[in-house]
Protein backbone atom coordinates (compact mmCIF):
# COMPACT_ATOMS: atom_id res chain seq x y z
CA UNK A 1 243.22 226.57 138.97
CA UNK A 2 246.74 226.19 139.04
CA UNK A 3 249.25 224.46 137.11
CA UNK A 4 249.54 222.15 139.73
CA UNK A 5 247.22 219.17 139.53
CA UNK A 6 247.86 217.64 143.04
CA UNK A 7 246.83 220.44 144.62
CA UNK A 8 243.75 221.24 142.36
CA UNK A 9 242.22 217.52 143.32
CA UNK A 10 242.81 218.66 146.74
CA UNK A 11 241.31 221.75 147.00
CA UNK A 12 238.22 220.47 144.72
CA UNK A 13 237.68 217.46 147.36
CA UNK A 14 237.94 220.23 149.91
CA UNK A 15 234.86 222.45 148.25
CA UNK A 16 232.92 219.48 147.31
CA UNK A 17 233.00 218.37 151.04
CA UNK A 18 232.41 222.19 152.02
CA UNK A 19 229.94 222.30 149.70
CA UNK A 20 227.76 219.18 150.58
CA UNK A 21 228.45 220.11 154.62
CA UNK A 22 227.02 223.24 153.62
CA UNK A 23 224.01 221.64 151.75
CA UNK A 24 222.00 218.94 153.13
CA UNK A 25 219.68 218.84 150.58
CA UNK A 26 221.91 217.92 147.85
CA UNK A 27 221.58 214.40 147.40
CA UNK A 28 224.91 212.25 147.33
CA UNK A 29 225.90 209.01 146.05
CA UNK A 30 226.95 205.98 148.88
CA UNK A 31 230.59 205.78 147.71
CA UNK A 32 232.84 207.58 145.50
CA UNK A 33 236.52 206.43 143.44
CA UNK A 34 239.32 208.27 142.72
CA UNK A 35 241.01 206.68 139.99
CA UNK A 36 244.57 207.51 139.21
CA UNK A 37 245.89 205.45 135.43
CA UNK A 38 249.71 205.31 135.13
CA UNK A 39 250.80 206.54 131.50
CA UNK A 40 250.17 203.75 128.90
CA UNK A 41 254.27 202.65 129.22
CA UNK A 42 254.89 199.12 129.08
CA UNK A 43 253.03 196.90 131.06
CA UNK A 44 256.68 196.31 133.71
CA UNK A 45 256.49 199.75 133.85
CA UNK A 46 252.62 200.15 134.92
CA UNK A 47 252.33 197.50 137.43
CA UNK A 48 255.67 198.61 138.93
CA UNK A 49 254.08 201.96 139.09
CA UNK A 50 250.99 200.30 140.63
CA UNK A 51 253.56 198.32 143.52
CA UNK A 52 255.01 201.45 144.29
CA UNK A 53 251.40 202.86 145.01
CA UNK A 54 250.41 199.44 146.76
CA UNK A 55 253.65 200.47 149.21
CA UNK A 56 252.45 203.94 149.41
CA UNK A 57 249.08 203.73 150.70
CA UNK A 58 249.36 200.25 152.67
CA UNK A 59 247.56 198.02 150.20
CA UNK A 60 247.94 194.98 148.15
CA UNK A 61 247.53 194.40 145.13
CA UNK A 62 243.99 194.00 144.14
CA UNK A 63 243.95 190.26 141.82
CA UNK A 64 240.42 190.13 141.31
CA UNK A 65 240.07 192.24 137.93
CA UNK A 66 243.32 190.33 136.97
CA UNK A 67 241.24 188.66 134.42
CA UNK A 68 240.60 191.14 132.47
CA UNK A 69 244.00 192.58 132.39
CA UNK A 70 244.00 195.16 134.93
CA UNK A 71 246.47 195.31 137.84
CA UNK A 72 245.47 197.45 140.74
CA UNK A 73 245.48 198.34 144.19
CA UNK A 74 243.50 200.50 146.12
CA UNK A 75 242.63 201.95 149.71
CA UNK A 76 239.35 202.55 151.55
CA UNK A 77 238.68 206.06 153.47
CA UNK A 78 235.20 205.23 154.60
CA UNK A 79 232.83 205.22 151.38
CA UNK A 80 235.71 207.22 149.62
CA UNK A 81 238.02 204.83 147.79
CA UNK A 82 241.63 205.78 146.15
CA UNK A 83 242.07 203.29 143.58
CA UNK A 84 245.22 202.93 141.08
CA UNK A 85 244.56 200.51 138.04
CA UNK A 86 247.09 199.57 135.67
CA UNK A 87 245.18 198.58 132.17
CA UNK A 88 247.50 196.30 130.48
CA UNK A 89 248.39 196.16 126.62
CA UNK A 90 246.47 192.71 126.34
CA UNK A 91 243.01 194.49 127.75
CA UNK A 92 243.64 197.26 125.93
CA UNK A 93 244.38 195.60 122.75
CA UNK A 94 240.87 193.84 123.20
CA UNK A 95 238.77 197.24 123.77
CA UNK A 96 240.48 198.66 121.11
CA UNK A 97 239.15 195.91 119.09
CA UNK A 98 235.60 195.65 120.25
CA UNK A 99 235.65 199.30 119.69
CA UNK A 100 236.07 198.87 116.21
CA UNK A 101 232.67 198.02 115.56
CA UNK A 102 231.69 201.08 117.05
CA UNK A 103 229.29 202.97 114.42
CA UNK A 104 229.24 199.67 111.90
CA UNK A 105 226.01 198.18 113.46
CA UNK A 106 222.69 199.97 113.72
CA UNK A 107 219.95 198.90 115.46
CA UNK A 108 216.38 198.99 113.71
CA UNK A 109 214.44 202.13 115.45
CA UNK A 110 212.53 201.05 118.37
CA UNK A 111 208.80 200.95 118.19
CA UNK A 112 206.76 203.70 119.42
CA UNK A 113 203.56 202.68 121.22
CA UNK A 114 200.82 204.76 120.35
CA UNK A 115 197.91 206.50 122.92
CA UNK A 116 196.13 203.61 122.83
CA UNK A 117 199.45 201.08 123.22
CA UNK A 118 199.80 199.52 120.10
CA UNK A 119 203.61 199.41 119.07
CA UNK A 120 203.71 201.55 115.01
């Protein structure tokens, strides 16, 4: 690897695709994302971040996650999609607060059927 993460994507997408050309056997999925976040700077910042990459790669912006506080655009290459999402403060203000639960609730065990199917 080198210190240079553009080119390491690149060459990995290169040996994946040499590798799967190289081994029919090796089952792969039917599309695949490439996701590229912007640093968490304000939310101008981000989605003018996300406009320059709209400008880029010949895409719009993308308004249908808008709801949940995401602005992003994105570009198809076949089943191979480059998509850049902004995840604005107000989104990530609510995950951060759903998350806080995280390890306060636990769930009763679930029941273990026995040989002959009855639940212990």
């Amino acid at each position: 690897m080198t210190c240079d993460r553009r080119t390491d994507l690149i060459n990995g997408l290169l040996d994946l695709a040499a590798f799967l050309d190289a081994h029919p056997d090796v089952p792969v999925p039917f599309s695949v994302t490439v996701h590229h976040f912007p640093d968490r700077t304000s939310d101008t910042d981000q989605c003018t971040e996300i406009d320059q990459i709209a400008a880029l790669v010949g895409s719009d912006i993308d308004y249908e996650d808008s709801p949940y506080g995401h602005y992003a655009t994105s570009r198809m290459f076949g089943p191979v999609e480059y998509r850049a999402v902004a995840i604005l403060s107000a989104a990530r203000a609510r995950h951060d607060a759903y998350a806080s639960y995280r390890g306060c609730v636990q769930p009763d065990p679930a029941p273990i059927a026995s040989k002959e199917g009855q639940l212990r």
